[in-house]
N, C-alpha and C. Protein backbone atom coordinates (compact mmCIF):
# COMPACT_ATOMS: atom_id res chain seq x y z
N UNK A 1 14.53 19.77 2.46
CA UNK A 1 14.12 18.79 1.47
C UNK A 1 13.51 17.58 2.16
N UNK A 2 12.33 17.00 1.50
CA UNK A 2 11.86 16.09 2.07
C UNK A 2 12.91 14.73 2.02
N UNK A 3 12.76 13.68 2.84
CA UNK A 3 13.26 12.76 3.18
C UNK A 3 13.07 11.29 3.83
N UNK A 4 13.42 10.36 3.47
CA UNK A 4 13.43 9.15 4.20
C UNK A 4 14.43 8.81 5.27
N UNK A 5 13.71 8.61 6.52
CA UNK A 5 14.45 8.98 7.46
C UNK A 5 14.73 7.48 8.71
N UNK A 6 14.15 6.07 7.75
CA UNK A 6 15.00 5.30 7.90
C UNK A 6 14.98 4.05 7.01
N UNK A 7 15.40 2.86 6.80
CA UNK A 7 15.93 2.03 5.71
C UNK A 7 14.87 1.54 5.44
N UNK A 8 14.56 0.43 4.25
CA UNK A 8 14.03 0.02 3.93
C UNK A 8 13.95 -1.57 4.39
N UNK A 9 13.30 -2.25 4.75
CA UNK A 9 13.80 -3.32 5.16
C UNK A 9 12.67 -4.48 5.08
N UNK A 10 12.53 -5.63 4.04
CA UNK A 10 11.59 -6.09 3.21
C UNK A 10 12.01 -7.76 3.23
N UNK A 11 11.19 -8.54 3.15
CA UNK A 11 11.19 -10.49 2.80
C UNK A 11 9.66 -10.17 1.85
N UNK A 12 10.28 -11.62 1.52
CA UNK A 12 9.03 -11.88 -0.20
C UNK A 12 8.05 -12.44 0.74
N UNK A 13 6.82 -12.19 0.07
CA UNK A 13 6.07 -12.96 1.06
C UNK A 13 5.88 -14.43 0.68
N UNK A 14 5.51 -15.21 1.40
CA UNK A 14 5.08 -16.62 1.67
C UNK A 14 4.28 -16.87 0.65
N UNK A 15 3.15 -16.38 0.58
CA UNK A 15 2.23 -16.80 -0.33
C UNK A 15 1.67 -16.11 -1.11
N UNK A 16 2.28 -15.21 -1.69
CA UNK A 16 2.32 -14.32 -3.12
C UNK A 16 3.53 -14.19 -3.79
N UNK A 17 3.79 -14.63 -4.82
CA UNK A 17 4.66 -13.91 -5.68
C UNK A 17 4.85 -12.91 -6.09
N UNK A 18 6.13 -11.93 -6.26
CA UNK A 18 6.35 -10.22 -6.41
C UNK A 18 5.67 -9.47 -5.45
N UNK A 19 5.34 -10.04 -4.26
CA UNK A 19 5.05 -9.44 -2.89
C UNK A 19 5.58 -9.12 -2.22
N UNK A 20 6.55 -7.88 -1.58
CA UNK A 20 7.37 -8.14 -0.44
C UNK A 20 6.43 -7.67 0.64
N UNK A 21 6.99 -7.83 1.78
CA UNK A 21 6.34 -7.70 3.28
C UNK A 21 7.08 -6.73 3.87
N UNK A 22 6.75 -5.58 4.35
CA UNK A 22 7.47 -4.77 5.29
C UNK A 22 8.40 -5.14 6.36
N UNK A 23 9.84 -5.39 7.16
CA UNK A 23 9.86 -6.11 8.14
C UNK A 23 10.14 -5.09 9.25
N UNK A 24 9.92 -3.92 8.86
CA UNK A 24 10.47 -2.59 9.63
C UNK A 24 9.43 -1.48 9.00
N UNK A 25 8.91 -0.97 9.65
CA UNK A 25 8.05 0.02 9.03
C UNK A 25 9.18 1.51 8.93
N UNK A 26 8.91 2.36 8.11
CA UNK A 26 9.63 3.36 8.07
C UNK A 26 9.07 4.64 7.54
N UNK A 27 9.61 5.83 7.58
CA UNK A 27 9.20 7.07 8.06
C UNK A 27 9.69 8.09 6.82
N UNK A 28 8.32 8.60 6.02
CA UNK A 28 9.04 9.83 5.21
C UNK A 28 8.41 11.23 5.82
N UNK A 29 9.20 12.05 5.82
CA UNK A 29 9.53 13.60 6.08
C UNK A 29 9.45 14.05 4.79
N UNK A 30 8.04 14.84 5.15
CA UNK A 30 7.49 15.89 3.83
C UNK A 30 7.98 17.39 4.29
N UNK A 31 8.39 17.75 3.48
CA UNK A 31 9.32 19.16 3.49
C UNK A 31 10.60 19.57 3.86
N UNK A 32 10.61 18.78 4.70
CA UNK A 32 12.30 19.06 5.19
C UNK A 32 12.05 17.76 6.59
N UNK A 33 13.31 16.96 6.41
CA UNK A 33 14.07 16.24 7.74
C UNK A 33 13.57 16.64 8.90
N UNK A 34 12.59 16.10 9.50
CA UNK A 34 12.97 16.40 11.20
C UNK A 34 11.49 17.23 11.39
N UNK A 35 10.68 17.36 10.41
CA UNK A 35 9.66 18.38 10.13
C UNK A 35 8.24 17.73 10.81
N UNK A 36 7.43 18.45 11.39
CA UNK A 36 6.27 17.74 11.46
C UNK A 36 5.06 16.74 10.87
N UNK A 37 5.47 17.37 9.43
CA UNK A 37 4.86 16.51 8.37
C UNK A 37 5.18 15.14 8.18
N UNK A 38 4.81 13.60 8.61
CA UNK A 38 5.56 12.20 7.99
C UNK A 38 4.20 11.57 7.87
N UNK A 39 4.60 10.97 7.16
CA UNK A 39 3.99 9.29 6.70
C UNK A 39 4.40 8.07 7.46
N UNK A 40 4.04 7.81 8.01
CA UNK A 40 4.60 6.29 8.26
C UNK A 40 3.93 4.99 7.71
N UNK A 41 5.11 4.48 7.18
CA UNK A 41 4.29 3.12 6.76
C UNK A 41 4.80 1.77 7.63
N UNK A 42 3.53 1.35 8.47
CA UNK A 42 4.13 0.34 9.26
C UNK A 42 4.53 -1.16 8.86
N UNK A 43 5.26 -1.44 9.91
CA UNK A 43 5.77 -3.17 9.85
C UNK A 43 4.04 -3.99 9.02
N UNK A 44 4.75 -4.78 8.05
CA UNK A 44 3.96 -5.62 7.73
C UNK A 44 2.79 -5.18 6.63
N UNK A 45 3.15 -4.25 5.99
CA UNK A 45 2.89 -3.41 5.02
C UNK A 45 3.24 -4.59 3.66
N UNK A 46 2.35 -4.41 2.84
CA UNK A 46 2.51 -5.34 1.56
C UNK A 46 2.74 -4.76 0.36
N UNK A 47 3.71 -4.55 -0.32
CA UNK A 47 3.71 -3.92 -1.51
C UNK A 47 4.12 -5.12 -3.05
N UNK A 48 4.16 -4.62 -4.05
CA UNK A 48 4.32 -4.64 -5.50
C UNK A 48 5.42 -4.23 -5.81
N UNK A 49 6.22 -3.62 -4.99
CA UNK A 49 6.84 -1.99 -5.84
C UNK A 49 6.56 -1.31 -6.61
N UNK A 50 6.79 -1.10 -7.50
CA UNK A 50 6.14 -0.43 -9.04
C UNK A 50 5.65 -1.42 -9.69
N UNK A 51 4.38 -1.05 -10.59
CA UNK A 51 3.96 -2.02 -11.32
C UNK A 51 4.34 -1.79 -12.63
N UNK A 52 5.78 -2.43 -12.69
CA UNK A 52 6.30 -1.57 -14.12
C UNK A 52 5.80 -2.96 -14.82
N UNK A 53 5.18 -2.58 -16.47
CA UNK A 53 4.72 -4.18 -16.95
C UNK A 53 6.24 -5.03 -17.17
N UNK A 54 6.36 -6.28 -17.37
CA UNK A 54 7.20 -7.09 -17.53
C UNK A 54 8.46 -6.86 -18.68
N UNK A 55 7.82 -6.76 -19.80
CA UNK A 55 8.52 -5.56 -20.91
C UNK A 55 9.20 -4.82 -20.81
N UNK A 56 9.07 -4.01 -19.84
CA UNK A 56 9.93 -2.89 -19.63
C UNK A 56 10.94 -2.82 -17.94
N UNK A 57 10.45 -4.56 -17.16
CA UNK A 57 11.63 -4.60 -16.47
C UNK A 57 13.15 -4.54 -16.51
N UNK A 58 13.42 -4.92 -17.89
CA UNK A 58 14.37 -5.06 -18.47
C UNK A 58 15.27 -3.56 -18.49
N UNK A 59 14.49 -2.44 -18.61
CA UNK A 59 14.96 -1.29 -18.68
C UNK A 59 15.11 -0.63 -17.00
N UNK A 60 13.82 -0.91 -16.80
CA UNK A 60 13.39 -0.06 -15.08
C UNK A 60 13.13 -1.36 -13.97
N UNK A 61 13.97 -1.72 -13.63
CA UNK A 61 13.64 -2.53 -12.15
C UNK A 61 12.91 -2.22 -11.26
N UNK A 62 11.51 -2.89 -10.61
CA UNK A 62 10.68 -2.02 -9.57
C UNK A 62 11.30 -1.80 -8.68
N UNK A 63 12.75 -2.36 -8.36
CA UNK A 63 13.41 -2.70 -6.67
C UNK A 63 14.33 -1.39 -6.90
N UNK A 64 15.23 -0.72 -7.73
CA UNK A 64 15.90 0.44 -8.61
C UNK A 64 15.86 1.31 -7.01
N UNK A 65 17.22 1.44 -6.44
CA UNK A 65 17.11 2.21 -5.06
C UNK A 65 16.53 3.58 -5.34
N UNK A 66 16.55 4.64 -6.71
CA UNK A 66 16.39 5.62 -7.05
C UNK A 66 14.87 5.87 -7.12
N UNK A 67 14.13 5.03 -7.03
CA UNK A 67 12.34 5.40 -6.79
C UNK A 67 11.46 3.79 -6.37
N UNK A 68 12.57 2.82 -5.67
CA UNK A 68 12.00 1.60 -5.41
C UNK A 68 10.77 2.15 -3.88
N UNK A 69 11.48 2.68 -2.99
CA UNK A 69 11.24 3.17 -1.94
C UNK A 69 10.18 4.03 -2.02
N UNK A 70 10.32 4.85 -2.97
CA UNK A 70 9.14 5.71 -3.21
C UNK A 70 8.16 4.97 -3.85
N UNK A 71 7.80 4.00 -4.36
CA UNK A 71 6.87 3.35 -5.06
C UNK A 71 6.23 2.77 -3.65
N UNK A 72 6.63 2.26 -2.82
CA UNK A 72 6.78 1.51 -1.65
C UNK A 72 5.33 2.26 -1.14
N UNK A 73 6.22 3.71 -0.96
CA UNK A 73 5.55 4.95 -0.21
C UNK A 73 4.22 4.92 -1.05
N UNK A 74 4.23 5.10 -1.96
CA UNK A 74 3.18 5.38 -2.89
C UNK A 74 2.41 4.15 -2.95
N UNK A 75 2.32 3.23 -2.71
CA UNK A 75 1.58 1.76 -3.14
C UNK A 75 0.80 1.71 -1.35
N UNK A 76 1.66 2.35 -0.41
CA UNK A 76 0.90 2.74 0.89
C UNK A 76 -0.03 3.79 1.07
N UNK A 77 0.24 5.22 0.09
CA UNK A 77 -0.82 5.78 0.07
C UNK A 77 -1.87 5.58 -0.26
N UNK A 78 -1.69 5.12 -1.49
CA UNK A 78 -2.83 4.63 -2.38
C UNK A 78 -3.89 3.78 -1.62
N UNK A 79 -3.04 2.64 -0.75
CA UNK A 79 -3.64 1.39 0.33
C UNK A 79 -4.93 1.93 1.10
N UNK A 80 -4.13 2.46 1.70
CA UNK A 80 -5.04 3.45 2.97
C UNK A 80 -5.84 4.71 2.80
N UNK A 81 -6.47 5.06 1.74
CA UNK A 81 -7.28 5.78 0.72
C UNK A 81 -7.70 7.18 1.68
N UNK A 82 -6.46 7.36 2.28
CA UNK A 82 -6.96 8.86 3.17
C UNK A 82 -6.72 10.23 2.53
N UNK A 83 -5.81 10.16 1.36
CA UNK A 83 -5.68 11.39 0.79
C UNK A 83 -6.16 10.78 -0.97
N UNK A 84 -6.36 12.25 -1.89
CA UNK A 84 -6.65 12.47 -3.29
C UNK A 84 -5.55 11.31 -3.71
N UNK A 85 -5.94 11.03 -5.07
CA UNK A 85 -4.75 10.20 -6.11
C UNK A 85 -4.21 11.32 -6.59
N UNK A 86 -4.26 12.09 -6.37
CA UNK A 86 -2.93 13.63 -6.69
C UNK A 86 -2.20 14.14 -5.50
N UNK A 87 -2.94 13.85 -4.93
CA UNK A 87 -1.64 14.33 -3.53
C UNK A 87 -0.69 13.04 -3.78
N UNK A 88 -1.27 11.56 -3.49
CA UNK A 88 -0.23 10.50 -3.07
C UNK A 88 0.44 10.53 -4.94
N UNK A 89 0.13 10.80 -5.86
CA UNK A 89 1.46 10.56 -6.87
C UNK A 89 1.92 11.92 -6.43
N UNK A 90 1.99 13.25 -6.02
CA UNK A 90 2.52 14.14 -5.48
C UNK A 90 3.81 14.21 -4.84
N UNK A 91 3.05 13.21 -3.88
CA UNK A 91 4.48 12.62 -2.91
C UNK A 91 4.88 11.80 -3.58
N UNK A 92 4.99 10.72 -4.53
CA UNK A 92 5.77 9.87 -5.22
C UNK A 92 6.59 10.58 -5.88
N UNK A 93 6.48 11.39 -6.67
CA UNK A 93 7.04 12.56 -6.97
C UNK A 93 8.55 13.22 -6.02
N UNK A 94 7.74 13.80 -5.10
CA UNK A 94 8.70 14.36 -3.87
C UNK A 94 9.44 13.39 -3.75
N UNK A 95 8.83 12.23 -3.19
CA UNK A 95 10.02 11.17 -2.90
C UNK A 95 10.81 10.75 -3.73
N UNK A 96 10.54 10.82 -4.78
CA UNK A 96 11.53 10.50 -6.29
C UNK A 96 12.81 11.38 -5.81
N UNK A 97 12.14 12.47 -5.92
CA UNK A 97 13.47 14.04 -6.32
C UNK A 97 14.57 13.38 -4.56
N UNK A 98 13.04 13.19 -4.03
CA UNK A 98 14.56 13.07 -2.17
C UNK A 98 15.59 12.05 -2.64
N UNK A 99 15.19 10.66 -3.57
CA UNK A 99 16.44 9.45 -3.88
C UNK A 99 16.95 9.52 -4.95
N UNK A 100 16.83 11.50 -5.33
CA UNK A 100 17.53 11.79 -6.65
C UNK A 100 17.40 10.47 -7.68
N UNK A 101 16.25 10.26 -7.90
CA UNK A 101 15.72 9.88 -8.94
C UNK A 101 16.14 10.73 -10.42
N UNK A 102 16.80 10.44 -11.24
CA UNK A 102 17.10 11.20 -12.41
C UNK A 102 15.70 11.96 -13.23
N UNK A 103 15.80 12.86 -13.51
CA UNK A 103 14.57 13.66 -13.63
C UNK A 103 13.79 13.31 -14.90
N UNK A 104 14.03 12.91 -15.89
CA UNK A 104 12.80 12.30 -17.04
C UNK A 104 13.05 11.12 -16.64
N UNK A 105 13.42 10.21 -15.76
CA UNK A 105 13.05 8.87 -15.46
C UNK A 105 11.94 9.00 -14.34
N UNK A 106 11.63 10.11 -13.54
CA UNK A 106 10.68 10.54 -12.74
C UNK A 106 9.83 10.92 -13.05
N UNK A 107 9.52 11.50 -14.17
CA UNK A 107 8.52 12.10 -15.16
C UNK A 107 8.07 11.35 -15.44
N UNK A 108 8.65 10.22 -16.30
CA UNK A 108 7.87 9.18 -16.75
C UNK A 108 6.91 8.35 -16.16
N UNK A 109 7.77 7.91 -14.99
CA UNK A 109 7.26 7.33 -13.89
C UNK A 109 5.61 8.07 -13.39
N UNK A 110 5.74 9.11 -12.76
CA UNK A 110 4.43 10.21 -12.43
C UNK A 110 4.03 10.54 -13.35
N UNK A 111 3.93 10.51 -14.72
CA UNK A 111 3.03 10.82 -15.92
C UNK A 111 2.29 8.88 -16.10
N UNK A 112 2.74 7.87 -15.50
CA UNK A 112 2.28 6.59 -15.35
C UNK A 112 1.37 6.62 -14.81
N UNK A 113 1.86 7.14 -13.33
CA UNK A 113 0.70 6.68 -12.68
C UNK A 113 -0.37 7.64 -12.85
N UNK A 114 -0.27 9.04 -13.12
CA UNK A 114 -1.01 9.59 -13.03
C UNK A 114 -2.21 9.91 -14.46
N UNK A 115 -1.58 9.23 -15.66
CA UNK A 115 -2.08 8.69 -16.86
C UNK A 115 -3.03 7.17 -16.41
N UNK A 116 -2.30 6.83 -16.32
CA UNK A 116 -2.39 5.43 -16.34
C UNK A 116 -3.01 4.32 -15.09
N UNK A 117 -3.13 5.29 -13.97
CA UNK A 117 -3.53 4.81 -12.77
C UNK A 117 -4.67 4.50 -12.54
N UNK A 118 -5.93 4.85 -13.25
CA UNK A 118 -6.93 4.34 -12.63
C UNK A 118 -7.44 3.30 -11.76
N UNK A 119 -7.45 2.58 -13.33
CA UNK A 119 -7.57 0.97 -12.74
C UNK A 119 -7.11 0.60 -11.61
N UNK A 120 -5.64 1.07 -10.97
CA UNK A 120 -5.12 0.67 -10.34
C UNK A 120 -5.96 1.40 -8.35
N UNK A 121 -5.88 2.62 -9.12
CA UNK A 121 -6.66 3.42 -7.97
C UNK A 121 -7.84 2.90 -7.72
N UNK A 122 -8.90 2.48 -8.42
CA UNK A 122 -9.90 1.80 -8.58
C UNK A 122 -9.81 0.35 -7.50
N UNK A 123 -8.84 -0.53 -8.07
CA UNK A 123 -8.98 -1.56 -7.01
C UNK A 123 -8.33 -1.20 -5.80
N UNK A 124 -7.61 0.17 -5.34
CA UNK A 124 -7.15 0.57 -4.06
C UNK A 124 -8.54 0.51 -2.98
N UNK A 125 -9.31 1.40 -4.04
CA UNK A 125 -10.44 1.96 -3.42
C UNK A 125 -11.65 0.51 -2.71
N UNK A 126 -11.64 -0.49 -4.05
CA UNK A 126 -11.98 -1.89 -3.43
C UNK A 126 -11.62 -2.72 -2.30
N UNK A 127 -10.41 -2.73 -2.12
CA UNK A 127 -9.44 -3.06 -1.44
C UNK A 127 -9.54 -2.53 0.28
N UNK A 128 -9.73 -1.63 -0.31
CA UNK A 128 -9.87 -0.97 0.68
C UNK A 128 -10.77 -1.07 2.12
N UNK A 129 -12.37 -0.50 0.94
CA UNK A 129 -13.46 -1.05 1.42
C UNK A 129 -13.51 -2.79 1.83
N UNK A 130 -13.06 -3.29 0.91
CA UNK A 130 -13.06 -4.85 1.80
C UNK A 130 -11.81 -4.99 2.71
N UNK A 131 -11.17 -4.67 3.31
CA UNK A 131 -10.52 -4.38 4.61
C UNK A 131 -11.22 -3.76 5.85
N UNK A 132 -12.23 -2.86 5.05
CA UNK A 132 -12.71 -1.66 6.45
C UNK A 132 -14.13 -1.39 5.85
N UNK A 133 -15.17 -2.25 6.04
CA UNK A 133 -16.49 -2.07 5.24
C UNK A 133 -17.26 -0.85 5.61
N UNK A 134 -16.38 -0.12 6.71
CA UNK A 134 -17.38 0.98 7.04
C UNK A 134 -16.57 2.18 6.67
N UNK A 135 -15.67 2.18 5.87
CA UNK A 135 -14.79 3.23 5.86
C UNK A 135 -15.44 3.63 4.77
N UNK A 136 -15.06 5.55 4.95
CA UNK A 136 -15.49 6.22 3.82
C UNK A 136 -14.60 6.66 2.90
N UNK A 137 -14.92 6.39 1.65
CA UNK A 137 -13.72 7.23 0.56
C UNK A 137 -14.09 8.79 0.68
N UNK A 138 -12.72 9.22 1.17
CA UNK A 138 -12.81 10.60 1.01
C UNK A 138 -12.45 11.14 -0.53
N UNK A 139 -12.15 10.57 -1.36
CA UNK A 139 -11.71 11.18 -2.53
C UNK A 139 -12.34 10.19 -3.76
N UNK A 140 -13.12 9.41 -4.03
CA UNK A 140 -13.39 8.75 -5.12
C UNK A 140 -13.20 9.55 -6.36
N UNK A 141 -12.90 8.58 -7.32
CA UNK A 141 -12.56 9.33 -8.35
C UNK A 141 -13.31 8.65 -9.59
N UNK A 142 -13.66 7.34 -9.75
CA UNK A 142 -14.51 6.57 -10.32
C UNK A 142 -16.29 6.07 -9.75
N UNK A 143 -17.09 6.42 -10.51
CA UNK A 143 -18.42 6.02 -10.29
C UNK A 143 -18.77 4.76 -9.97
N UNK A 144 -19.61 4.43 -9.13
CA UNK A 144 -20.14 3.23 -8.47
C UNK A 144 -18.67 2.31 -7.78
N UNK A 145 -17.39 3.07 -7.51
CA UNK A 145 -16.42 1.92 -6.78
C UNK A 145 -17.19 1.64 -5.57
N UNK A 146 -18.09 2.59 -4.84
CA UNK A 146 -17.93 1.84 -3.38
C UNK A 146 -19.22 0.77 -3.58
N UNK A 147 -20.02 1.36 -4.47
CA UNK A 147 -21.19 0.09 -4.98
C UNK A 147 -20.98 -0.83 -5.01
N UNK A 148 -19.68 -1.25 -5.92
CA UNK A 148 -19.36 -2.56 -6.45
C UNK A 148 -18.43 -2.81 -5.47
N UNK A 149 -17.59 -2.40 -4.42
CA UNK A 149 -16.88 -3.24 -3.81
C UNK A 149 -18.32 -3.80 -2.18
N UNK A 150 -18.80 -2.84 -2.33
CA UNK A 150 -19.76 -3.48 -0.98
C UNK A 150 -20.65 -4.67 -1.75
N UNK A 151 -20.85 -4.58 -2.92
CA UNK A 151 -21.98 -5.89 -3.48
C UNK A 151 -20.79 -7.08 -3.46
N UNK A 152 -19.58 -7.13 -3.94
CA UNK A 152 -18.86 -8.25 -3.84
C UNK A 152 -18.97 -8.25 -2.41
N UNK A 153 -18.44 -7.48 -1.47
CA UNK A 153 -18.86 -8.10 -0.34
C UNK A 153 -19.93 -8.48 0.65
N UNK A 154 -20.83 -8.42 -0.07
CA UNK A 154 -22.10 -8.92 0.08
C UNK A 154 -22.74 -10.23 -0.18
N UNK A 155 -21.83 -10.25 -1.44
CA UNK A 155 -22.05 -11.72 -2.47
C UNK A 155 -20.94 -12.67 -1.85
N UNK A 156 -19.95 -12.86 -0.69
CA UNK A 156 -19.01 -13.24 -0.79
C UNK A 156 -19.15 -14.26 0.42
């Protein structure tokens, strides 16, 4: 079974609100513990956690040890735009089931992002490109993103 194979370990950032900062980068194991397959997401990594809307914090906490970590994971795939937006909610997924995430609270969750993600994938893909202006999207999924993120940075 896949796995997280060490802690989580996070400060708010300085100058964003609902930002935390990585202070330990850490390591998931796709398929089984100990396996060749990992992710690493390094020190100093910036996440959101889940972008659950405000409304419904009340019910689902983004920080929730049962898929906080995996959101983590997932808000890093998304970052670094090297795989499909179906592989990385894939692994959000996987990583759910590894922190026994209760199973229609996981559903819900991956029918979110994967409903509901665009937009969000969309400014990954921006984001992106303005980090690394020469990088290529291997997977676009929306028309004209790399257009419009190279003209803002053009205009900027």
């Amino acid at each position: 079974m896949s796995s997280f194979t060490t802690q989580l370990k996070l400060s708010p950032a300085d100058d964003e609100p609902g930002v935390w900062v990585l202070q330990r980068g850490f390591t998931y194991d796709l398929g089984y513990r100990g396996g060749s397959d990992k992710i690493k997401v390094p020190k100093g990594f910036r996440t959101n956690f889940a972008s659950v809307p405000k409304f419904a914090q009340i019910i689902y906490s983004p920080y929730h040890p049962s898929y906080g970590k995996a959101a983590v994971l997932h808000d890093y795939l998304w970052s670094i735009q090297k795989y499909s937006k179906k592989y990385c909610d894939a692994v959000f997924y996987d990583a759910m089931i590894s922190l026994k995430c209760p199973a229609k609270r996981r559903e819900m969750f991956y029918q979110a992002v994967n409903l509901f993600g665009n937009a969000a994938w969309k400014n990954s893909q921006i984001e992106a490109i303005k980090k690394d202006p020469a990088i290529e999207l291997q997977y676009p999924v929306l028309v004209n993103v790399e257009e419009r993120a190279r003209a803002e940075l053009a205009a900027a």
